[in-house]
Protein backbone atom coordinates (compact mmCIF):
# COMPACT_ATOMS: atom_id res chain seq x y z
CA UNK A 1 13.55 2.02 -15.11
CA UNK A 2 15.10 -0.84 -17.80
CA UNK A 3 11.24 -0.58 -19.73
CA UNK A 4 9.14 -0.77 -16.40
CA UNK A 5 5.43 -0.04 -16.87
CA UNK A 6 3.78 -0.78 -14.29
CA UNK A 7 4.24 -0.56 -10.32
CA UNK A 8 1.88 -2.65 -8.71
CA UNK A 9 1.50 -1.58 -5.00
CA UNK A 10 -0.51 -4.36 -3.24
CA UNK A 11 -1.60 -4.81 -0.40
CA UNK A 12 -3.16 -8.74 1.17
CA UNK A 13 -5.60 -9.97 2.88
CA UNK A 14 -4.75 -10.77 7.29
CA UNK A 15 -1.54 -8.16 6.76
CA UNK A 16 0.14 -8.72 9.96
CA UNK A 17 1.78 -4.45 9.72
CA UNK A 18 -1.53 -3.13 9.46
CA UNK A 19 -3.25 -5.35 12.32
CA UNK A 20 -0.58 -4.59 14.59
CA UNK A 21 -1.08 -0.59 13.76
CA UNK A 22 -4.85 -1.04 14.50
CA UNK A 23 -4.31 -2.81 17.90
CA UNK A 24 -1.22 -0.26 18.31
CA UNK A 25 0.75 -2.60 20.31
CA UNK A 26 4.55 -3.48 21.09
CA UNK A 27 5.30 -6.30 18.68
CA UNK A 28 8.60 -8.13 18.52
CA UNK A 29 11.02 -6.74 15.13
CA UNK A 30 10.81 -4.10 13.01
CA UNK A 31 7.05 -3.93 12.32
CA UNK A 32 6.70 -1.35 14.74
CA UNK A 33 8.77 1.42 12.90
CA UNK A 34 6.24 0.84 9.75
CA UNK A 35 3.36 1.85 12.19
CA UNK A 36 3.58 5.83 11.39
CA UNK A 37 3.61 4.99 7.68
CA UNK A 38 0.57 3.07 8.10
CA UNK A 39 -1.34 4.87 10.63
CA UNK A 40 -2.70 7.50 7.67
CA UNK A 41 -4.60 4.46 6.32
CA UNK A 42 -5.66 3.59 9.81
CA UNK A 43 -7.15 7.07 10.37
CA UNK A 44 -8.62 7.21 6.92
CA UNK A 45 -10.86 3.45 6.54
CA UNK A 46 -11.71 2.76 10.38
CA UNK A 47 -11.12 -0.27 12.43
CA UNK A 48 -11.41 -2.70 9.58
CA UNK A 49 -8.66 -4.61 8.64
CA UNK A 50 -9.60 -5.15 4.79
CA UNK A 51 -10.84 -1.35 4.53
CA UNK A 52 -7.19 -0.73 6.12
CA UNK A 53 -5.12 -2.43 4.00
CA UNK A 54 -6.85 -1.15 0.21
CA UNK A 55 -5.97 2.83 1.65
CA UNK A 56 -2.81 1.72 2.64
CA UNK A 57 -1.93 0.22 -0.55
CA UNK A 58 -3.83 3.57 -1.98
CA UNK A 59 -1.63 5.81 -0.21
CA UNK A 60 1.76 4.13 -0.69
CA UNK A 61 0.98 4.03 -4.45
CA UNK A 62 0.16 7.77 -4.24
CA UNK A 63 3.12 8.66 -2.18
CA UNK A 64 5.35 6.46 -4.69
CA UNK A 65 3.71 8.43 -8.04
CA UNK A 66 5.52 11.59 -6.35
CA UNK A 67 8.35 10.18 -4.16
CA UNK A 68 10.65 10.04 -7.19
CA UNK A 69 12.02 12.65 -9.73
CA UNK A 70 12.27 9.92 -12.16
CA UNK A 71 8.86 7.63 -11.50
CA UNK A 72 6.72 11.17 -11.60
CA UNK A 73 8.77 11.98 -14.56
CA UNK A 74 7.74 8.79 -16.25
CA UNK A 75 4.30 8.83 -14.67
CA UNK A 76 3.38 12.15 -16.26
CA UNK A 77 5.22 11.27 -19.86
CA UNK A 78 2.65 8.45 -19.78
CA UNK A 79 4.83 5.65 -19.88
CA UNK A 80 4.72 3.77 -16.18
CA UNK A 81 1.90 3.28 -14.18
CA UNK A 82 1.89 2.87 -10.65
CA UNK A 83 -0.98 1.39 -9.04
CA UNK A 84 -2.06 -0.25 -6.16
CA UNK A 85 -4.40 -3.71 -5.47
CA UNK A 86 -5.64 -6.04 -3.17
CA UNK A 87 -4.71 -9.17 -2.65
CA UNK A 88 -7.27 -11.91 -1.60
CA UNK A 89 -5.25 -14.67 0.11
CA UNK A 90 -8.03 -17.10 1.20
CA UNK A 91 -9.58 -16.53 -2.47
CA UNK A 92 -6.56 -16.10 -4.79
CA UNK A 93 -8.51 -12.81 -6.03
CA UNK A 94 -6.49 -10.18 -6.63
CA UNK A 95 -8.71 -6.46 -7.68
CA UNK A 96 -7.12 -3.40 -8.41
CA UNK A 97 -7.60 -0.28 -6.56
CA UNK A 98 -7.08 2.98 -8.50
């Protein structure tokens, strides 16, 4: 991981992927074919778009703890962190999740 330690996973404000999976509509592209990873976030927070976005970024940065041998590896050695945040665009604030 060339001294990695840390994985920041964050998700921002008006995020076009996860409005379109809320209004679960035909949009033009590939957003479409990110809907299924982002419809577990969906079903977890509720209609809001903010609430939305922080699981998403929650999930992804769970799913990417244990997607890889090596990250896990690392994760559980103690020596990366993966984590996930929220980017405020029309404030510059950015808050971590987890």
């Amino acid at each position: 991981m060339l001294g990695t330690k840390v994985i920041l996973v964050m998700g921002h404000g008006s995020c076009g992927a996860v409005k379109a999976t809320l209004q679960a509509k035909e949009v033009p592209g590939q957003i479409s074919a990110l809907y299924p990873h982002i419809q577990p976030a969906v079903d977890q927070a509720g209609p809001n778009l903010e609430a939305a976005t922080k699981a998403n970024a929650k999930i992804q940065s769970a799913l990417l703890r244990q997607a890889s041998t090596v990250i896990s590896g690392l994760v559980k050695e103690g020596k990366l962190k993966v984590v996930a945040a929220y980017y405020d665009i029309a404030s510059g604030a950015a808050t971590l999740l987890d």
